[in-house]
Protein backbone atom coordinates (compact mmCIF):
# COMPACT_ATOMS: atom_id res chain seq x y z
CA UNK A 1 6.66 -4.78 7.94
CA UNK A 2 8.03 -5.13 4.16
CA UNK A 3 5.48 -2.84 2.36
CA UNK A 4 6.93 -3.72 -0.36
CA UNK A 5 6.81 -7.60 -0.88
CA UNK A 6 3.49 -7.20 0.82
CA UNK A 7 2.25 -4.81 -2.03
CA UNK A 8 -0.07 -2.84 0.30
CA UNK A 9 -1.22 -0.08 -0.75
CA UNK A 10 -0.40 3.02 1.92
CA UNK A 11 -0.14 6.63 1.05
CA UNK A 12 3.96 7.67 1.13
CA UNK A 13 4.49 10.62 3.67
CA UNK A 14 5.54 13.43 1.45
CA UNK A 15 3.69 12.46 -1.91
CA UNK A 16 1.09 15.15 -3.23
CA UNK A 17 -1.97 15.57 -2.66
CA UNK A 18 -3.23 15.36 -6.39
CA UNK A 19 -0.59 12.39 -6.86
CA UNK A 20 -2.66 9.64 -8.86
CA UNK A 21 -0.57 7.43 -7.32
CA UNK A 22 0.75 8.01 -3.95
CA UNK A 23 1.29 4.78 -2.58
CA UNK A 24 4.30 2.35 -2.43
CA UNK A 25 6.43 1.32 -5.29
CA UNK A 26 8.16 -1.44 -6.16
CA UNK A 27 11.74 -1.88 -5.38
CA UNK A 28 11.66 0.63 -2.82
CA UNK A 29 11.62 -0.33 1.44
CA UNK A 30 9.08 1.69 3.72
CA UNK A 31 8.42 1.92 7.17
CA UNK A 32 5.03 2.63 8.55
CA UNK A 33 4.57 5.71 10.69
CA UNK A 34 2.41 5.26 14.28
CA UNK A 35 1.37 7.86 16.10
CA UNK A 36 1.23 11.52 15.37
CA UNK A 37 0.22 13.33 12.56
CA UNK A 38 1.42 11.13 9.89
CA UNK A 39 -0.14 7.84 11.59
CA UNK A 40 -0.81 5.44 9.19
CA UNK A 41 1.51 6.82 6.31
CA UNK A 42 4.45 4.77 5.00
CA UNK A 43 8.12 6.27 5.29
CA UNK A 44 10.34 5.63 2.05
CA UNK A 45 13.89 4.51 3.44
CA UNK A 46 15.35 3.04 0.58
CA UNK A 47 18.65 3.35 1.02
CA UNK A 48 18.91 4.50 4.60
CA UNK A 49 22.01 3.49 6.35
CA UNK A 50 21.19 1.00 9.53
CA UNK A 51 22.35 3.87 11.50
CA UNK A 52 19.97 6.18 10.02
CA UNK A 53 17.02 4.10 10.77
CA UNK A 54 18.50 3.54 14.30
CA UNK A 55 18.56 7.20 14.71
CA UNK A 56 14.94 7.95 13.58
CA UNK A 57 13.73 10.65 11.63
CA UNK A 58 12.14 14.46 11.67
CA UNK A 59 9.18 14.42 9.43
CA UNK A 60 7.58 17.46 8.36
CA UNK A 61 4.16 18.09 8.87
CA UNK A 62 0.93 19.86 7.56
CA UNK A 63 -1.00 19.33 11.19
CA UNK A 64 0.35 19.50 14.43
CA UNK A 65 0.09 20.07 18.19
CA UNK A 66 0.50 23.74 17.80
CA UNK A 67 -1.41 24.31 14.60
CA UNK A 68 -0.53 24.59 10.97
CA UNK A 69 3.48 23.00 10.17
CA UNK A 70 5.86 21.81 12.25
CA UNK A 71 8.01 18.37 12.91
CA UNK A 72 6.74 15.31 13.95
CA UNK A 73 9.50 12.93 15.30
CA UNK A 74 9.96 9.13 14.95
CA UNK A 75 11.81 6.64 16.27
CA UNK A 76 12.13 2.86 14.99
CA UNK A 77 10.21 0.47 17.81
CA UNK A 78 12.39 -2.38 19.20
CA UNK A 79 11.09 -4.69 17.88
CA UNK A 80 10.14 -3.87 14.64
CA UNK A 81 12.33 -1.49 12.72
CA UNK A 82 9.70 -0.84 10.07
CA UNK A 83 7.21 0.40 12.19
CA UNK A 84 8.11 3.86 14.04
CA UNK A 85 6.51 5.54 16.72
């Protein structure tokens, strides 16, 4: 999913809290996040090699299975390398 020739509005993992505007920009590319903690939260990869989206990613988080912090991991779906599970 191209979040951004959609223009959908979705909260960027990583943006602050207090950010007036923490959705997607123009000119950038996102992937949307399913499952885990950051479900629902778009994934800026602007930039990102095709190998690096291939590979998947290591996301930080502020909830997780074990409590406070830790990683949630992602991987691109087959058939849709925007959306990662």
């Amino acid at each position: 999913m191209d979040r951004d020739q959609e223009g959908l509005p979705g909260r960027v993992h990583g943006s602050d809290h207090d950010d007036p505007n923490p959705g997607a920009r123009p000119g950038r590319t996102y992937a949307e996040l399913v499952a885990g903690p950051p479900d629902g939260l778009l994934l800026d990869i602007t930039g990102w090699t095709a190998d690096g989206i291939q590979t998947g990613a290591a996301l930080t988080t502020k909830l997780g299975q074990f409590g406070a912090g830790g990683r949630a991991l992602y991987n691109p779906r087959p058939v849709d390398q925007r959306r990662w599970d």
